[in-house]
C-alpha atoms as a PDB file:
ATOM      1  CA  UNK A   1      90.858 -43.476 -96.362  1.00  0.00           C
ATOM      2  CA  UNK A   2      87.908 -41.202 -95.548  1.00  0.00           C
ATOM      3  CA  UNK A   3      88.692 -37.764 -95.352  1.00  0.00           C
ATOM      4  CA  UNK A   4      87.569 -36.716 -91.581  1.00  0.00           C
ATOM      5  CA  UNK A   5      87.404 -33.018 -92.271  1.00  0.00           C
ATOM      6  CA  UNK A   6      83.967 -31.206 -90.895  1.00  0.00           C
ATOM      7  CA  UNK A   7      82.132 -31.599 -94.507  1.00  0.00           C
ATOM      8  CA  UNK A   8      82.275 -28.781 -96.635  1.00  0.00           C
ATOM      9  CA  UNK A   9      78.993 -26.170 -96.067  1.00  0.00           C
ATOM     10  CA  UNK A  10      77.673 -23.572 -99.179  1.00  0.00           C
ATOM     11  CA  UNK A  11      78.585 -20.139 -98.109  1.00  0.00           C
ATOM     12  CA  UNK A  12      75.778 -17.958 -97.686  1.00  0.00           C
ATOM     13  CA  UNK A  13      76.770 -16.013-101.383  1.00  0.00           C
ATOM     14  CA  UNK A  14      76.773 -19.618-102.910  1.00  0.00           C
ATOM     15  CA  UNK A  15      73.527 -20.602-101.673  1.00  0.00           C
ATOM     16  CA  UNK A  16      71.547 -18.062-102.972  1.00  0.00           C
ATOM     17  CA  UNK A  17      74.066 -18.050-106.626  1.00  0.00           C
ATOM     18  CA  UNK A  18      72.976 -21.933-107.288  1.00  0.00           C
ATOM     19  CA  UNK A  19      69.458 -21.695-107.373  1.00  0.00           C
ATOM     20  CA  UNK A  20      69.918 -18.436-110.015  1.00  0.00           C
ATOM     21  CA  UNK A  21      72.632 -20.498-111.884  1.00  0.00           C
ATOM     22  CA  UNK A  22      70.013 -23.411-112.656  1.00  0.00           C
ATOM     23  CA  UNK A  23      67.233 -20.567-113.527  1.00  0.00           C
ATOM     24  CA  UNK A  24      69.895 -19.553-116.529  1.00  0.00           C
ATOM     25  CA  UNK A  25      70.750 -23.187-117.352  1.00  0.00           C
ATOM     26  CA  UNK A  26      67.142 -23.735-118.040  1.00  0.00           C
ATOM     27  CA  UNK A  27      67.073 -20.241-119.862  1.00  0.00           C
ATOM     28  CA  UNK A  28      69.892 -20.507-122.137  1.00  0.00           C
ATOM     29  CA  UNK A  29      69.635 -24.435-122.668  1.00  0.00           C
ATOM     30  CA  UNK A  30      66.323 -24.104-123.865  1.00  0.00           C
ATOM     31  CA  UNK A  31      67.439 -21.401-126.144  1.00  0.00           C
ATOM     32  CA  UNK A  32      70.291 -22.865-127.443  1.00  0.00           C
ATOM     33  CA  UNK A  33      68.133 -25.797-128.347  1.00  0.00           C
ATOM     34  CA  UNK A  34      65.924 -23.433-130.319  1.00  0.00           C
ATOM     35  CA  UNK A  35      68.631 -21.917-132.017  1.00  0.00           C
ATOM     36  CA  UNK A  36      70.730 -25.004-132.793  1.00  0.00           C
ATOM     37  CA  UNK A  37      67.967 -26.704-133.535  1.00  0.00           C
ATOM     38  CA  UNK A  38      69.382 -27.113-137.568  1.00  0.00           C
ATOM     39  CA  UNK A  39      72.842 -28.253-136.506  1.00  0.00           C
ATOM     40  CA  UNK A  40      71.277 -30.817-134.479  1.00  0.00           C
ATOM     41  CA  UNK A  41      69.038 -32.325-136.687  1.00  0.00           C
ATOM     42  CA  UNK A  42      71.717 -32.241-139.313  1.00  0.00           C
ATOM     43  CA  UNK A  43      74.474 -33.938-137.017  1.00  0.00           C
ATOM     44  CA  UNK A  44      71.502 -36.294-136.554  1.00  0.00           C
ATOM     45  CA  UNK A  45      71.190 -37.298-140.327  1.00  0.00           C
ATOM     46  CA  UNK A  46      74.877 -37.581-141.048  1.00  0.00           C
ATOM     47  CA  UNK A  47      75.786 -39.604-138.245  1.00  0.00           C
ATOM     48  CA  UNK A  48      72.545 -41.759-139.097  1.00  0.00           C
ATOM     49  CA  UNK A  49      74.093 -41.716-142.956  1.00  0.00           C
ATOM     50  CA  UNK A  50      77.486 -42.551-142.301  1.00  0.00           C
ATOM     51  CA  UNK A  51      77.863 -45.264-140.233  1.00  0.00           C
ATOM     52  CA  UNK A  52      75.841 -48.252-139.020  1.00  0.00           C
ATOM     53  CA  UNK A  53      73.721 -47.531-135.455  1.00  0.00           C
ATOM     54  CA  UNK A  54      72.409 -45.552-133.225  1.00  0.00           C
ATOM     55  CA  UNK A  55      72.419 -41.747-133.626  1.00  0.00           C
ATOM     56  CA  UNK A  56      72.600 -41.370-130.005  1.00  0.00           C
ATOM     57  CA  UNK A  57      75.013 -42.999-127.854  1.00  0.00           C
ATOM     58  CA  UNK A  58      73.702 -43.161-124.538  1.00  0.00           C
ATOM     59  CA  UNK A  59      75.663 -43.953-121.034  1.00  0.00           C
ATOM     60  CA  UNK A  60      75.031 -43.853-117.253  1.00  0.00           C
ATOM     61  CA  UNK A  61      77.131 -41.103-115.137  1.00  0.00           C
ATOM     62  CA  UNK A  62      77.120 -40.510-111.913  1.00  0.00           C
ATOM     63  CA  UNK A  63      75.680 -37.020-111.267  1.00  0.00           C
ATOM     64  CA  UNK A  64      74.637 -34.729-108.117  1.00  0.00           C
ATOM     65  CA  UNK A  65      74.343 -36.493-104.780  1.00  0.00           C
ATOM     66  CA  UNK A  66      75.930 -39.831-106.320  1.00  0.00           C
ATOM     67  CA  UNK A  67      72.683 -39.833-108.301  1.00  0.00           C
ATOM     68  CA  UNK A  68      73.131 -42.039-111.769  1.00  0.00           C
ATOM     69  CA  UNK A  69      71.870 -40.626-114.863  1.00  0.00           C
ATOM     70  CA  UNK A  70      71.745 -41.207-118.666  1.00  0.00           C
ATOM     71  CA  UNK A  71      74.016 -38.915-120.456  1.00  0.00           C
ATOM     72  CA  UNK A  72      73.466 -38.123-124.566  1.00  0.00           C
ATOM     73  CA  UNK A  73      75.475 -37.368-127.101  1.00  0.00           C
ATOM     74  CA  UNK A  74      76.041 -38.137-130.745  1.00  0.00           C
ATOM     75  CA  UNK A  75      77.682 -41.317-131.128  1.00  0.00           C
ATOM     76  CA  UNK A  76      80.828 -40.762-132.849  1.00  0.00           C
ATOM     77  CA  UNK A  77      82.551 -44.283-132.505  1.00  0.00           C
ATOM     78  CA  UNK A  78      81.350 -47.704-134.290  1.00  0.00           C
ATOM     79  CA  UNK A  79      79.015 -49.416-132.718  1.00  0.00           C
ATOM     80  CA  UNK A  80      81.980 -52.433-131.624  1.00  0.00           C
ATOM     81  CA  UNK A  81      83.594 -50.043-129.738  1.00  0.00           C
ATOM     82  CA  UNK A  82      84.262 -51.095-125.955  1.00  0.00           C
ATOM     83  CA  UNK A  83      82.199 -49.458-123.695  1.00  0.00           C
ATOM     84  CA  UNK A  84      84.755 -48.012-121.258  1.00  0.00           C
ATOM     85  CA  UNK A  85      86.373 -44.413-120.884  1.00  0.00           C
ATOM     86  CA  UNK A  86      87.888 -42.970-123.891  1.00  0.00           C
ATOM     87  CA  UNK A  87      90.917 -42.223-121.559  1.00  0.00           C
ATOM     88  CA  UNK A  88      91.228 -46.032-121.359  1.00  0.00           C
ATOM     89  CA  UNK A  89      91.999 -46.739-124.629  1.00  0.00           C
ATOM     90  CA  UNK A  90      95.451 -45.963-126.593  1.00  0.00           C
ATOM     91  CA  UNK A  91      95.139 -43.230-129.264  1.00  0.00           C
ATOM     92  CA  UNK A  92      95.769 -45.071-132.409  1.00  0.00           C
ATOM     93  CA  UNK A  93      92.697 -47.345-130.841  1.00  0.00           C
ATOM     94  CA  UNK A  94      90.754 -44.152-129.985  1.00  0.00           C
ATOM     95  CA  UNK A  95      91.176 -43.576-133.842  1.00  0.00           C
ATOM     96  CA  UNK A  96      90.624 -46.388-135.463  1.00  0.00           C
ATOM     97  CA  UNK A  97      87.330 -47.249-133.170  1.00  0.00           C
ATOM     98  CA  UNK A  98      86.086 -43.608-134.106  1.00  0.00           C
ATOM     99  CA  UNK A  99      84.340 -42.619-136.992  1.00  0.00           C
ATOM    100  CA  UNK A 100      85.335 -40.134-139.771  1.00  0.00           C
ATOM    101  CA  UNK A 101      82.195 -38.256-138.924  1.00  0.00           C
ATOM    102  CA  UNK A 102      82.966 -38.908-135.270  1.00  0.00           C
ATOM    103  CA  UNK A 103      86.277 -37.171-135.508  1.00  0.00           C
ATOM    104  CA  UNK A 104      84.755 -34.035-136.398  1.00  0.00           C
ATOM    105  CA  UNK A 105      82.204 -33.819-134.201  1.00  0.00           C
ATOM    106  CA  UNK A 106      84.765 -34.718-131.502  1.00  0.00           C
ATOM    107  CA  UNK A 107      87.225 -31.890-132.766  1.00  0.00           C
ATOM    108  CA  UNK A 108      84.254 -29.397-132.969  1.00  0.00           C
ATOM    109  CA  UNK A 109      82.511 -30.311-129.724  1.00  0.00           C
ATOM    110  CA  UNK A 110      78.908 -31.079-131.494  1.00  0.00           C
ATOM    111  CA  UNK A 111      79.033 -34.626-130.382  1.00  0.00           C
ATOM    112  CA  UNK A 112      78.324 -32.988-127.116  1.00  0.00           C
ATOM    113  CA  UNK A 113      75.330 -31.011-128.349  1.00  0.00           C
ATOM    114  CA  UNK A 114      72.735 -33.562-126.703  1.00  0.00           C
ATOM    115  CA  UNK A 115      73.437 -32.847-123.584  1.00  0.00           C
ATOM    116  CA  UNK A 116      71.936 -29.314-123.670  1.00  0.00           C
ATOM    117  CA  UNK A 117      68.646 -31.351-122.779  1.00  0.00           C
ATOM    118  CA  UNK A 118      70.421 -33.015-119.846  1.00  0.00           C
ATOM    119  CA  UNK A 119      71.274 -29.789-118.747  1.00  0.00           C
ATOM    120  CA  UNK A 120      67.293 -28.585-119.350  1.00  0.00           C
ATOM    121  CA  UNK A 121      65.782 -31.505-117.440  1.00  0.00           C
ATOM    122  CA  UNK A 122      67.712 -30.905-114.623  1.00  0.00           C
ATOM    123  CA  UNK A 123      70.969 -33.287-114.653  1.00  0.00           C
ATOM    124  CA  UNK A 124      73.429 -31.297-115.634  1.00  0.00           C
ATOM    125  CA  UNK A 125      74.939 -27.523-116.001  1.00  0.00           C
ATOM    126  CA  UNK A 126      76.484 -25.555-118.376  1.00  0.00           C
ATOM    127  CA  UNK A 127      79.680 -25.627-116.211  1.00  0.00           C
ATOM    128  CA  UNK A 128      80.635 -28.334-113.631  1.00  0.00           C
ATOM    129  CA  UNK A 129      83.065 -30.950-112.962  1.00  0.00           C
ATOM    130  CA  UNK A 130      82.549 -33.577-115.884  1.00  0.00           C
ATOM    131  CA  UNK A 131      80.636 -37.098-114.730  1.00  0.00           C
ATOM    132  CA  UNK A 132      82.272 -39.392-114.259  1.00  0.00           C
ATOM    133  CA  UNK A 133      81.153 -42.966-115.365  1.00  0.00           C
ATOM    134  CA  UNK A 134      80.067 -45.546-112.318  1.00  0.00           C
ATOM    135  CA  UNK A 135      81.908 -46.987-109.945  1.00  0.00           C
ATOM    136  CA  UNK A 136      82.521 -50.139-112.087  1.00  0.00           C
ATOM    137  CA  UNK A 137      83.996 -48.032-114.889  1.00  0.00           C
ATOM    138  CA  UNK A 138      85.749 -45.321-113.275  1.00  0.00           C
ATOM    139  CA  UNK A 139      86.317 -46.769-109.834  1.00  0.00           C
ATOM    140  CA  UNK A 140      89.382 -44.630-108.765  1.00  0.00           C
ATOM    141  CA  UNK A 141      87.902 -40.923-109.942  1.00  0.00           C
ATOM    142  CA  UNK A 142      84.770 -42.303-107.805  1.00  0.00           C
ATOM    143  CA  UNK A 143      86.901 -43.131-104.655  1.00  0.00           C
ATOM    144  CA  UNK A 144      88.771 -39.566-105.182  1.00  0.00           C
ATOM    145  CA  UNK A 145      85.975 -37.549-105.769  1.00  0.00           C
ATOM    146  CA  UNK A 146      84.055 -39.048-102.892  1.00  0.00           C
ATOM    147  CA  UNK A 147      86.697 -38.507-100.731  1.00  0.00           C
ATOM    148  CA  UNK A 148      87.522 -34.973-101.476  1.00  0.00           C
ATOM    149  CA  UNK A 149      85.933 -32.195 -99.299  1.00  0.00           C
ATOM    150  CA  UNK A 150      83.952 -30.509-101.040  1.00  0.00           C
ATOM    151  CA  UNK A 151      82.905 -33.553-103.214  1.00  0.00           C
ATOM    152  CA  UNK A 152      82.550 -33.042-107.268  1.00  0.00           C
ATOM    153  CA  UNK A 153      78.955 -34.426-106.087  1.00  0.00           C
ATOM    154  CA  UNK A 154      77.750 -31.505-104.719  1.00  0.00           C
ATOM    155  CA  UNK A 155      76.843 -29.797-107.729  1.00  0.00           C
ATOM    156  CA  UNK A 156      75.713 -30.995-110.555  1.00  0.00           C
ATOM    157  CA  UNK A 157      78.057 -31.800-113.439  1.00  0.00           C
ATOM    158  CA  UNK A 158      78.931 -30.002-116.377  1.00  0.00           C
ATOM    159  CA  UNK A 159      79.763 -30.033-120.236  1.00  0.00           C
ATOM    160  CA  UNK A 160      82.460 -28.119-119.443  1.00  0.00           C
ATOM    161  CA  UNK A 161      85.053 -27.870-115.920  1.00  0.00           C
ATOM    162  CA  UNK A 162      87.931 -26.694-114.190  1.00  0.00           C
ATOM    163  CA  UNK A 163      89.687 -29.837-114.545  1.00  0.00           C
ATOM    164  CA  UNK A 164      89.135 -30.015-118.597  1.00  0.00           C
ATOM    165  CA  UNK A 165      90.182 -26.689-118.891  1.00  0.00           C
ATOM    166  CA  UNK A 166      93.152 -26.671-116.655  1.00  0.00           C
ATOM    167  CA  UNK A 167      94.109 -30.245-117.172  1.00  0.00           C
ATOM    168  CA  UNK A 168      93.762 -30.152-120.571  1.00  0.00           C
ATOM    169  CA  UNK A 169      94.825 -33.874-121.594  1.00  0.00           C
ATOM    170  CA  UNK A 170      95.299 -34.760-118.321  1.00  0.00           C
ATOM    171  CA  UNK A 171      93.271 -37.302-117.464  1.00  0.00           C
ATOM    172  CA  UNK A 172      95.115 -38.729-113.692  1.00  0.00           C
ATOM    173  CA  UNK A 173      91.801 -39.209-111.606  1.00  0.00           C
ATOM    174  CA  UNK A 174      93.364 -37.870-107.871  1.00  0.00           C
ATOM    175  CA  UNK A 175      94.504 -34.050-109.808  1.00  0.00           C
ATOM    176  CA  UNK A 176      91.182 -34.119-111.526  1.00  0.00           C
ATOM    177  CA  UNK A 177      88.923 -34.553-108.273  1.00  0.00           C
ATOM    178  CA  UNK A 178      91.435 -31.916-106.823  1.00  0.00           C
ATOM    179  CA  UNK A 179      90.533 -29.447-109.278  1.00  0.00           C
ATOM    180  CA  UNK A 180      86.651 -30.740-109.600  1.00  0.00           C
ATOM    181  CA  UNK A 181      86.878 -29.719-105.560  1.00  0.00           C
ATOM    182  CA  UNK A 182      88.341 -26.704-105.710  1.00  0.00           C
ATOM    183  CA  UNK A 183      85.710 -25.638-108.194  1.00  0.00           C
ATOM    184  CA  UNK A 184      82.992 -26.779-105.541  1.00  0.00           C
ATOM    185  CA  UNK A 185      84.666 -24.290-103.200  1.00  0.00           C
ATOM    186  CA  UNK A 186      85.042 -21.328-105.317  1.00  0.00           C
ATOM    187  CA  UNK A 187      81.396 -21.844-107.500  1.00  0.00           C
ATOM    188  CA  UNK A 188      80.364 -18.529-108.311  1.00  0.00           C
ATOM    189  CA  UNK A 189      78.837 -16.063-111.057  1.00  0.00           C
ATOM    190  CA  UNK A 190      82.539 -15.319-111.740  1.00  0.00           C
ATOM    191  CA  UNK A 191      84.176 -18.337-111.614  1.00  0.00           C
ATOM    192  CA  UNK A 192      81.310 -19.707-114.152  1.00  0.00           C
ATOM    193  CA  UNK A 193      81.418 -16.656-116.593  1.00  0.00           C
ATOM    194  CA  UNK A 194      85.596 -17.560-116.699  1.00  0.00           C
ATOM    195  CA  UNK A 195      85.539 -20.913-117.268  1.00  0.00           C
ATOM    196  CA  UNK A 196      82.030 -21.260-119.990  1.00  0.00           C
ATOM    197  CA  UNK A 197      84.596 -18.220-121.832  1.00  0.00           C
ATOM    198  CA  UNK A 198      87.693 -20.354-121.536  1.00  0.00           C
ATOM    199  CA  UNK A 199      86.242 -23.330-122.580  1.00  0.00           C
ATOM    200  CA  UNK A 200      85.868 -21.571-126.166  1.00  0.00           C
ATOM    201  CA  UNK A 201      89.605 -21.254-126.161  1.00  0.00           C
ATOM    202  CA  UNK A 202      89.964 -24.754-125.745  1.00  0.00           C
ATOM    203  CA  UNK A 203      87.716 -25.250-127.701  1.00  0.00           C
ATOM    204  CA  UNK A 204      90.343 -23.563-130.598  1.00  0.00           C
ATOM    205  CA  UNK A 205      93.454 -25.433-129.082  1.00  0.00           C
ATOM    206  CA  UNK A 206      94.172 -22.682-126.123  1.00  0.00           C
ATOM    207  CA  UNK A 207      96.140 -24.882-123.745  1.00  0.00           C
ATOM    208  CA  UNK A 208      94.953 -23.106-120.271  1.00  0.00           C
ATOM    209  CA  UNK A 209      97.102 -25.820-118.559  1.00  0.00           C
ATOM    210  CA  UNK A 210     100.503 -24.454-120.315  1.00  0.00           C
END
């Protein structure tokens, strides 16, 4: 059922935040890129050593405004893996479809490295609620999220979120568009600082959730 509330407007501190918040995206993506530049290129070569196919495993999401994009990041599972959400599949599956170089670079996070250039050309952010896959995928987290007001659409989406960090393991579609929402409404220098710090402790196994 659409949600007939009067859609949800930027307040004025919000609207002049976002713009700022993209100027530091570009800023520190670009940088981290630079500096990471040896941990990427290595990833790179082992994953390309270890394990037949791509080095990249590429995918669409939906983004800001509903747009689809291709999101990057190291390919950590064989290449017969289904292509559906990793939430979809049970965990011994999750393991054995994942590789043993894939399992660290999921444990570590650098799988995720590639998207820093998502973030740099523009379709995604540092923090953000995660995106989603499309509607043929992920049909009921598209429903909820396009129903909730604000929408998780508004912004643009993130390597890390509220939902990931609060959620933790979580993955029930209707909580996580709650808490992708409630990020929409409280988006701010603040809120962002918080949950890019957090996400370190999760990083490490801090349960934010508990």
């Amino acid at each position: 059922m659409e949600n007939q509330e009067t859609p949800y407007q930027f307040r004025t501190s919000q609207k002049i935040y976002l713009p700022f918040k993209r100027f530091c995206d570009i800023f520190c993506s670009l940088l981290a890129i630079i500096l990471l530049s040896w941990l990427l290129i290595f990833a790179a070569i082992i994953t390309k050593c270890t394990s037949k196919g791509p080095v990249l495993f590429k995918q669409k999401r939906i983004g800001k405004d509903e747009r689809l994009f291709t999101v990057y990041k190291f390919r950590s599972m064989r290449i017969d893996a289904p292509q559906v959400a990793t939430s979809e599949l049970a965990v011994g599956e999750q393991k054995d479809l994942t590789t043993k170089w894939g399992r660290i670079m999921r444990k570590t996070s650098i799988d995720e490295l590639p998207q820093l250039f998502n973030i740099l050309f523009g379709q995604m952010s540092f923090v953000g609620p995660r995106p989603g896959q499309d509607k043929d995928h992920e049909m009921e987290l598209y429903v909820a999220r396009h129903n909730s007001n604000p929408s998780a659409y508004m912004v643009r989406p993130g390597l890390s979120g509220m939902a990931q960090i609060y959620m933790h393991r979580d993955h029930d579609p209707i909580k996580k568009a709650e808490w992708d929402s409630k990020y929409v409404r409280s988006v701010s220098a603040w809120t962002d600082i918080k949950l890019f710090v957090l996400s370190f402790f999760v990083l490490f196994g801090y349960d934010a959730g508990r």
